[in-house]
C-alpha atoms as a PDB file:
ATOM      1  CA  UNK A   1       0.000   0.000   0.000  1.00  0.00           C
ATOM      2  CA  UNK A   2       1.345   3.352  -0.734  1.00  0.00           C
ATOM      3  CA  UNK A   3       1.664   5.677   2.027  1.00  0.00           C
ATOM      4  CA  UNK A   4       0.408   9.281   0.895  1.00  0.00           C
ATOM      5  CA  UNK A   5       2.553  11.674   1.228  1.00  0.00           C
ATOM      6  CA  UNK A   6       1.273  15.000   0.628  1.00  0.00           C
ATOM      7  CA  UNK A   7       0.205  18.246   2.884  1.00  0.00           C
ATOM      8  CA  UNK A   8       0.203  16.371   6.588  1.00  0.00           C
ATOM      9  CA  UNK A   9       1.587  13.556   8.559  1.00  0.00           C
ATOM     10  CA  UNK A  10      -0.122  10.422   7.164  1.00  0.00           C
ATOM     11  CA  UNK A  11      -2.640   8.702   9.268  1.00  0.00           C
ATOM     12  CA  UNK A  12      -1.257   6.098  11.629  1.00  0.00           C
ATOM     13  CA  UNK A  13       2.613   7.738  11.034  1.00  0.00           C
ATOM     14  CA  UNK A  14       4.111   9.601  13.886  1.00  0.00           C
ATOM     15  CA  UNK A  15       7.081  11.618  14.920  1.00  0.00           C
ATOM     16  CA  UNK A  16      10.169  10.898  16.795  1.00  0.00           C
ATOM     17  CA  UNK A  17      12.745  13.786  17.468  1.00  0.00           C
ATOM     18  CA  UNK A  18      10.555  15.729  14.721  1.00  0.00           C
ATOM     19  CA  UNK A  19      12.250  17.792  12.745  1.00  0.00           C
ATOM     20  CA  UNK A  20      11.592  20.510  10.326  1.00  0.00           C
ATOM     21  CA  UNK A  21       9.571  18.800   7.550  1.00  0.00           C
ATOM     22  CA  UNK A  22       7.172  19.593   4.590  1.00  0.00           C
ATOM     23  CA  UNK A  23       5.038  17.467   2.433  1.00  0.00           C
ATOM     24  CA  UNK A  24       4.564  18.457  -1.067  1.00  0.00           C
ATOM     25  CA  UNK A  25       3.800  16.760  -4.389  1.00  0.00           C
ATOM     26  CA  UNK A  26       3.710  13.401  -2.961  1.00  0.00           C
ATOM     27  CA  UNK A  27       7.279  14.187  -1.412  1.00  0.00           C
ATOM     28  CA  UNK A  28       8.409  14.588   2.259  1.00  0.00           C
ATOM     29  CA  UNK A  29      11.321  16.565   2.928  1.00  0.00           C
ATOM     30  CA  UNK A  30      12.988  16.726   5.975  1.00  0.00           C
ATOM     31  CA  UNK A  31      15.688  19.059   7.225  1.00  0.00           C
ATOM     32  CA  UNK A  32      18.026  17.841  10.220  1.00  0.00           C
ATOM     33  CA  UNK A  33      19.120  18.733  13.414  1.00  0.00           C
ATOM     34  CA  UNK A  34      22.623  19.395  14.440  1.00  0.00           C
ATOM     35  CA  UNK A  35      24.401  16.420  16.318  1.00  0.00           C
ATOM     36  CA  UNK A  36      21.144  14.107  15.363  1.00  0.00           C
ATOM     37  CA  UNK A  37      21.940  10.310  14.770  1.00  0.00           C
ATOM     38  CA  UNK A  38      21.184   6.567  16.124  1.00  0.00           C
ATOM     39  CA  UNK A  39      24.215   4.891  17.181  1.00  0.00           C
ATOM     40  CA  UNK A  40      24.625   2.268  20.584  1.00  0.00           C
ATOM     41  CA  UNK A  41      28.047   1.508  22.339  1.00  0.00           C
ATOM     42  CA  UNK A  42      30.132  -0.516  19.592  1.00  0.00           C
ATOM     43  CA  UNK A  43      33.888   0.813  18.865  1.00  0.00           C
ATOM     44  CA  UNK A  44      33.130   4.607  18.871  1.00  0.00           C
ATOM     45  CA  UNK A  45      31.568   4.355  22.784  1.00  0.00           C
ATOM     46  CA  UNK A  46      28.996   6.702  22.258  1.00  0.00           C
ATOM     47  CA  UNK A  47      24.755   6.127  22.091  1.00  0.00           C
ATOM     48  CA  UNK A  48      22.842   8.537  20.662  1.00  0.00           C
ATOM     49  CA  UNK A  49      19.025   8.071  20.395  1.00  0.00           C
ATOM     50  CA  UNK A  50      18.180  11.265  18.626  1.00  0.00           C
ATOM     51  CA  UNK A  51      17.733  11.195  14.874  1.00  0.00           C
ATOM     52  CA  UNK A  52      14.626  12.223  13.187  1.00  0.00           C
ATOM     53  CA  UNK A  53      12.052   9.569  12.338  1.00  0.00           C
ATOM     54  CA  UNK A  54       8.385   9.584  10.887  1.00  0.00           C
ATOM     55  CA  UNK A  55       7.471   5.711  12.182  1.00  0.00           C
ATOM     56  CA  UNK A  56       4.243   3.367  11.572  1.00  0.00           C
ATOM     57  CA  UNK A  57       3.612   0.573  14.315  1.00  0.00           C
ATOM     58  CA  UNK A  58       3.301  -2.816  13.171  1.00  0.00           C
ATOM     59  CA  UNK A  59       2.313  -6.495  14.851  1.00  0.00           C
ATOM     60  CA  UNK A  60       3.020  -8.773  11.853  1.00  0.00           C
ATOM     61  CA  UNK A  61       5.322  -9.387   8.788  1.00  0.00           C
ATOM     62  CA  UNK A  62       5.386  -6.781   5.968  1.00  0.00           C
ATOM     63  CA  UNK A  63       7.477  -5.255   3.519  1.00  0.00           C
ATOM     64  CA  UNK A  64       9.128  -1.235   3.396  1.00  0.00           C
ATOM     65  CA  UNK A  65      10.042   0.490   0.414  1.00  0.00           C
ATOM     66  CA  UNK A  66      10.873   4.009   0.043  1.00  0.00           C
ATOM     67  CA  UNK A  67      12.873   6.232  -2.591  1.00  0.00           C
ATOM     68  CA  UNK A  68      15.588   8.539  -0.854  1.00  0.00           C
ATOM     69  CA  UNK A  69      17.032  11.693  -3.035  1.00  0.00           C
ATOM     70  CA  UNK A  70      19.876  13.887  -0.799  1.00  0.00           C
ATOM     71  CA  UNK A  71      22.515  16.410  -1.081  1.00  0.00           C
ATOM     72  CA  UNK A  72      24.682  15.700   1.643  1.00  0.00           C
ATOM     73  CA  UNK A  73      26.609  18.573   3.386  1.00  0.00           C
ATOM     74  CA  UNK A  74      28.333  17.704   6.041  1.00  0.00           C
ATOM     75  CA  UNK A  75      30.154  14.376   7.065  1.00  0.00           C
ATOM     76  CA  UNK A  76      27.636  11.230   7.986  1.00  0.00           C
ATOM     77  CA  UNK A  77      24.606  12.899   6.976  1.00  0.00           C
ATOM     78  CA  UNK A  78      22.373   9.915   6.236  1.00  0.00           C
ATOM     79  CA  UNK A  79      18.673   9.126   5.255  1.00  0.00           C
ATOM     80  CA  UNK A  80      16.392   6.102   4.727  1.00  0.00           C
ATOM     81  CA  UNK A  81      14.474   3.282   6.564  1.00  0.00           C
ATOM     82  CA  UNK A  82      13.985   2.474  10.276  1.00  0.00           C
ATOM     83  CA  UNK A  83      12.898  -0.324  12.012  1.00  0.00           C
ATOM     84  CA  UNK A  84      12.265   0.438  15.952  1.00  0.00           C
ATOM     85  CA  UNK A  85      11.805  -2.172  18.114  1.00  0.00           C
ATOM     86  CA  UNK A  86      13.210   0.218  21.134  1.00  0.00           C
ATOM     87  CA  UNK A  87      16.063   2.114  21.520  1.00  0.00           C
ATOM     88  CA  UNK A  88      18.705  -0.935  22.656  1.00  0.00           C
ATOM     89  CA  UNK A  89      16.899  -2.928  19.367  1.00  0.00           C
ATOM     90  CA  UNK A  90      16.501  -1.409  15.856  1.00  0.00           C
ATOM     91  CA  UNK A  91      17.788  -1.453  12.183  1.00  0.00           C
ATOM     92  CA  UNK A  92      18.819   1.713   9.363  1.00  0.00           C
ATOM     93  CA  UNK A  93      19.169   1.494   6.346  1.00  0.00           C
ATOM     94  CA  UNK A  94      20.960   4.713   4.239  1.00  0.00           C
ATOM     95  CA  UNK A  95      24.009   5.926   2.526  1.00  0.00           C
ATOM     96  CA  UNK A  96      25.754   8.351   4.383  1.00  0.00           C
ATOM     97  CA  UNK A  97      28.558  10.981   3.796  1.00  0.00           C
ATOM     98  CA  UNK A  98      31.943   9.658   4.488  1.00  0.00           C
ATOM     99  CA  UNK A  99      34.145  12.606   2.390  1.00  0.00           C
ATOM    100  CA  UNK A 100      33.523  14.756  -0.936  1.00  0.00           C
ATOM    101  CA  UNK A 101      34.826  11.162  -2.648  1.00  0.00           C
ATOM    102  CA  UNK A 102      32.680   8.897  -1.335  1.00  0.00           C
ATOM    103  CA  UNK A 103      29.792   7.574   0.438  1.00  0.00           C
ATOM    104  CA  UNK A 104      29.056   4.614   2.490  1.00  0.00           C
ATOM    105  CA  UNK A 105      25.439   2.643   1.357  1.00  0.00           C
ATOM    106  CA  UNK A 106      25.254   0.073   4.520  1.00  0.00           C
ATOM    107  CA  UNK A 107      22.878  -0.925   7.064  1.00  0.00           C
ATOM    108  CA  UNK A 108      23.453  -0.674  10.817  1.00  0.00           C
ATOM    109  CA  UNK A 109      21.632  -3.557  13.438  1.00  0.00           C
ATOM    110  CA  UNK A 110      21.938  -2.781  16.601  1.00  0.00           C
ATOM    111  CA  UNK A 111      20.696  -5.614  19.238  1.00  0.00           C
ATOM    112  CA  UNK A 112      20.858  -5.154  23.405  1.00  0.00           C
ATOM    113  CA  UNK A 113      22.410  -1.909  23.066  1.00  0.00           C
ATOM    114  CA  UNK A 114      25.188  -2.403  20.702  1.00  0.00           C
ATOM    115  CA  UNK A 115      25.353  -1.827  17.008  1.00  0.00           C
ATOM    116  CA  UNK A 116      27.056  -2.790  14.246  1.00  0.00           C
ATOM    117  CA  UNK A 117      27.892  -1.747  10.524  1.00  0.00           C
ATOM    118  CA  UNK A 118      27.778  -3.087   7.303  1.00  0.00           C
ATOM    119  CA  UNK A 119      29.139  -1.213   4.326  1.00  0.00           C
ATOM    120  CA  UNK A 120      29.955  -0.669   1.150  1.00  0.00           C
ATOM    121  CA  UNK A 121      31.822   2.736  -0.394  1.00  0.00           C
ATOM    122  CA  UNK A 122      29.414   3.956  -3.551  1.00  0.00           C
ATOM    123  CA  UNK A 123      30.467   7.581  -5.631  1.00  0.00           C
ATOM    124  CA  UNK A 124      29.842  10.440  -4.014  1.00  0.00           C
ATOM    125  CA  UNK A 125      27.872  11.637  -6.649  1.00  0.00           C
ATOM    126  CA  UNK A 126      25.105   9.371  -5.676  1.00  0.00           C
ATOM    127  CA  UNK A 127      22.359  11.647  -5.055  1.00  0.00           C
ATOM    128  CA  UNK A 128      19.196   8.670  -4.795  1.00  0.00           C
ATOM    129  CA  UNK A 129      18.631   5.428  -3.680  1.00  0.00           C
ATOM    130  CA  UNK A 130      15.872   3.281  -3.046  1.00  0.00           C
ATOM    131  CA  UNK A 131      15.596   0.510  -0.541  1.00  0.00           C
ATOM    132  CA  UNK A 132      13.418  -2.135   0.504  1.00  0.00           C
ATOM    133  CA  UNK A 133      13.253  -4.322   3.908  1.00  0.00           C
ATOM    134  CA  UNK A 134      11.115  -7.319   3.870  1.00  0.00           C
ATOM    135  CA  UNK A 135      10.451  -8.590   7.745  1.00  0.00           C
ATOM    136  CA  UNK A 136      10.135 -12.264   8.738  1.00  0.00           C
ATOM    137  CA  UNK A 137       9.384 -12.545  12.007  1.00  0.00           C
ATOM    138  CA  UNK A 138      13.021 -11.503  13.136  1.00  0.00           C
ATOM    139  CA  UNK A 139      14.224 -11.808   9.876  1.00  0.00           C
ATOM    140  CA  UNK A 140      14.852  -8.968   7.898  1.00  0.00           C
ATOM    141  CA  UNK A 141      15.843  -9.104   3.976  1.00  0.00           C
ATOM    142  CA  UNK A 142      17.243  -5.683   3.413  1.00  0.00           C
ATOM    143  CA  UNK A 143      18.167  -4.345  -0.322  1.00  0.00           C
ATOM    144  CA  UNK A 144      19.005  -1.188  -2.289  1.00  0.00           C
ATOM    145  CA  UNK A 145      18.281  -0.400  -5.890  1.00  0.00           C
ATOM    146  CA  UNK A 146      19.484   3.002  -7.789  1.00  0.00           C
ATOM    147  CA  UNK A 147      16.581   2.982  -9.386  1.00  0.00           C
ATOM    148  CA  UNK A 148      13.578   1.192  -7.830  1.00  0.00           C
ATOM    149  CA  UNK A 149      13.653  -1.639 -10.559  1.00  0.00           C
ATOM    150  CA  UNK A 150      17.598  -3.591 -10.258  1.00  0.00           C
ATOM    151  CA  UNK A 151      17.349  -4.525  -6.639  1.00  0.00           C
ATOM    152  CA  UNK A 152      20.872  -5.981  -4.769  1.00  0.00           C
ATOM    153  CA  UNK A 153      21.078  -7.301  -1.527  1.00  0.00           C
ATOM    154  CA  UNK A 154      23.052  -5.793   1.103  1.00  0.00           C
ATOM    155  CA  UNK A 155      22.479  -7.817   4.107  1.00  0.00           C
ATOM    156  CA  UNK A 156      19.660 -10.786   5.595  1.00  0.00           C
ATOM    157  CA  UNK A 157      19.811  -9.796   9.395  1.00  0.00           C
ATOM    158  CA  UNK A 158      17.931 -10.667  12.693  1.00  0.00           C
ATOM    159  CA  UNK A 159      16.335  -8.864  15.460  1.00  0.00           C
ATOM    160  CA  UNK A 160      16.894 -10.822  18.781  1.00  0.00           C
ATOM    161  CA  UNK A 161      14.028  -8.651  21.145  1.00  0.00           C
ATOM    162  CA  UNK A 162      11.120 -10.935  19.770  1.00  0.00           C
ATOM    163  CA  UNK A 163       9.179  -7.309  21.510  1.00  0.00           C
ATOM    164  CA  UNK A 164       5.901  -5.866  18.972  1.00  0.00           C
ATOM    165  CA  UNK A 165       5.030  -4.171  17.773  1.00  0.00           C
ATOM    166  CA  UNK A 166       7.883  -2.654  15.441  1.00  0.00           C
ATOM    167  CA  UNK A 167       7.773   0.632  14.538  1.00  0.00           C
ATOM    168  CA  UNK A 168       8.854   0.901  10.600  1.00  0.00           C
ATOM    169  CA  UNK A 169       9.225   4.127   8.314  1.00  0.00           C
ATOM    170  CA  UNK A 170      12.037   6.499   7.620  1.00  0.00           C
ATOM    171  CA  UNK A 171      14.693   8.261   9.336  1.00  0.00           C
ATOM    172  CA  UNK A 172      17.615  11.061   8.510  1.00  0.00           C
ATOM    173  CA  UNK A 173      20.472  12.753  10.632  1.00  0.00           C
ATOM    174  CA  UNK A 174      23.287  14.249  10.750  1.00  0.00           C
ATOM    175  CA  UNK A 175      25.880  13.782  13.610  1.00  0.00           C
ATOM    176  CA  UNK A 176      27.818  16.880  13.305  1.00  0.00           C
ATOM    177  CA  UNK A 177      26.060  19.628  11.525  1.00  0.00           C
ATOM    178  CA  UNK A 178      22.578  19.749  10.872  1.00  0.00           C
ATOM    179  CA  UNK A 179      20.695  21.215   7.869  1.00  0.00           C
ATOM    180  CA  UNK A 180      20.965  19.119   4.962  1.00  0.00           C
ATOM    181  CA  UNK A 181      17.508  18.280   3.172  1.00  0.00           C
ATOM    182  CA  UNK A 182      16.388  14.333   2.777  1.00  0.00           C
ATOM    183  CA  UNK A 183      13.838  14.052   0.248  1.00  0.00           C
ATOM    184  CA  UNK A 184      10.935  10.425   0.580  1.00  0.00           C
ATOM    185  CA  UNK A 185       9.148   9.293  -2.299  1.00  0.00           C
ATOM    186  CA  UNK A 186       7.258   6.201  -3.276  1.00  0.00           C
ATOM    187  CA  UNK A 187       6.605   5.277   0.473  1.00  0.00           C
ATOM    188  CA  UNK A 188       5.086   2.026   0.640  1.00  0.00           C
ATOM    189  CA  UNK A 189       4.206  -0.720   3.356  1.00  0.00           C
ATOM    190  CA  UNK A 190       2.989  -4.239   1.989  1.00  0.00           C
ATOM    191  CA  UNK A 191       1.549  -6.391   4.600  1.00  0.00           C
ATOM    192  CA  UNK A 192       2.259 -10.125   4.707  1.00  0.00           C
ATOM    193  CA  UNK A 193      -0.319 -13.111   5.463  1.00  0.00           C
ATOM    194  CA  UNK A 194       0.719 -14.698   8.358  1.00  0.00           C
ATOM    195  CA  UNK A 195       1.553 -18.859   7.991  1.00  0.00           C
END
């Protein structure tokens, strides 16, 4: 089902850390915060539980698409998907600024308060992606595609909190300096029959 995105907040959608945002044209477009991001514990020693998210909760399986267009500014600005179980238990999904050279397209999971980091260096002049997370129970299938057709996995990952429901939509930040804008497109949740 495709989520509307135009003029307001769509129904059953709500805010975490809410940012500056406007819908228009079937677009949502987001402007971050400074020092904004979701990170637990692992190698840099640091959580943060403050990056902007527009979230849907969910009980059963389903399926997350959504297109992402950015101009990063500053170093790890990021947008895409977010799965929310809580904030020691959750999954994004983005590219993010790593220098004016390159970007990082990887997906972090973070279970019982640590995270982790999957990556893979893409051009830096990479301005959309698309991506797609398909839930299993604690399963998640999580792709990318440049252009919403050619899809290529990045990771299968798991979930250990078996908690529900989990919160699903989209998230940006930006650690250091705020005000780059994340543009959403082509929001879509599928839900899946249960076996």
């Amino acid at each position: 089902m495709k989520i509307p995105l135009d003029r307001t907040t769509p129904e059953n959608f709500f805010w975490m850390n809410k940012p500056d945002f406007t819908f228009s044209n079937e677009k949502l477009t987001v402007t971050t915060s400074d020092e904004t991001d979701f990170w637990q514990r692992t190698h840099y020693g640091f959580s943060r539980d403050n990056g902007h998210a527009m979230l849907s909760s969910i009980t059963g399986n389903f399926s997350i698409t959504v297109k992402t267009v950015f101009n990063y500014i500053n170093q790890y600005d990021q947008c895409g998907i977010f799965l929310r179980i809580d904030g020691l238990n959750w999954i994004k999904v983005a590219a993010e600024r790593e220098d004016s050279e390159r970007y990082r397209l990887g997906s972090v999971i973070t279970n019982l308060g640590y995270s982790d980091w999957a990556t893979s260096d893409i051009d830096s002049q990479t301005m959309e992606m698309w991506y797609r997370v398909e839930c299993q129970d604690n399963d998640f299938l999580i792709d990318s595609s440049p252009d919403g057709t050619i899809w290529t996995q990045m990771r299968i990952a798991h979930l250990h909190s078996r908690q529900r429901p989990l919160n699903a939509g989209i998230f940006a930040c930006s650690p250091k300096n705020g005000g780059f804008k994340a543009e959403f497109s082509e929001l879509s949740i599928e839900l899946k029959n249960e076996s």
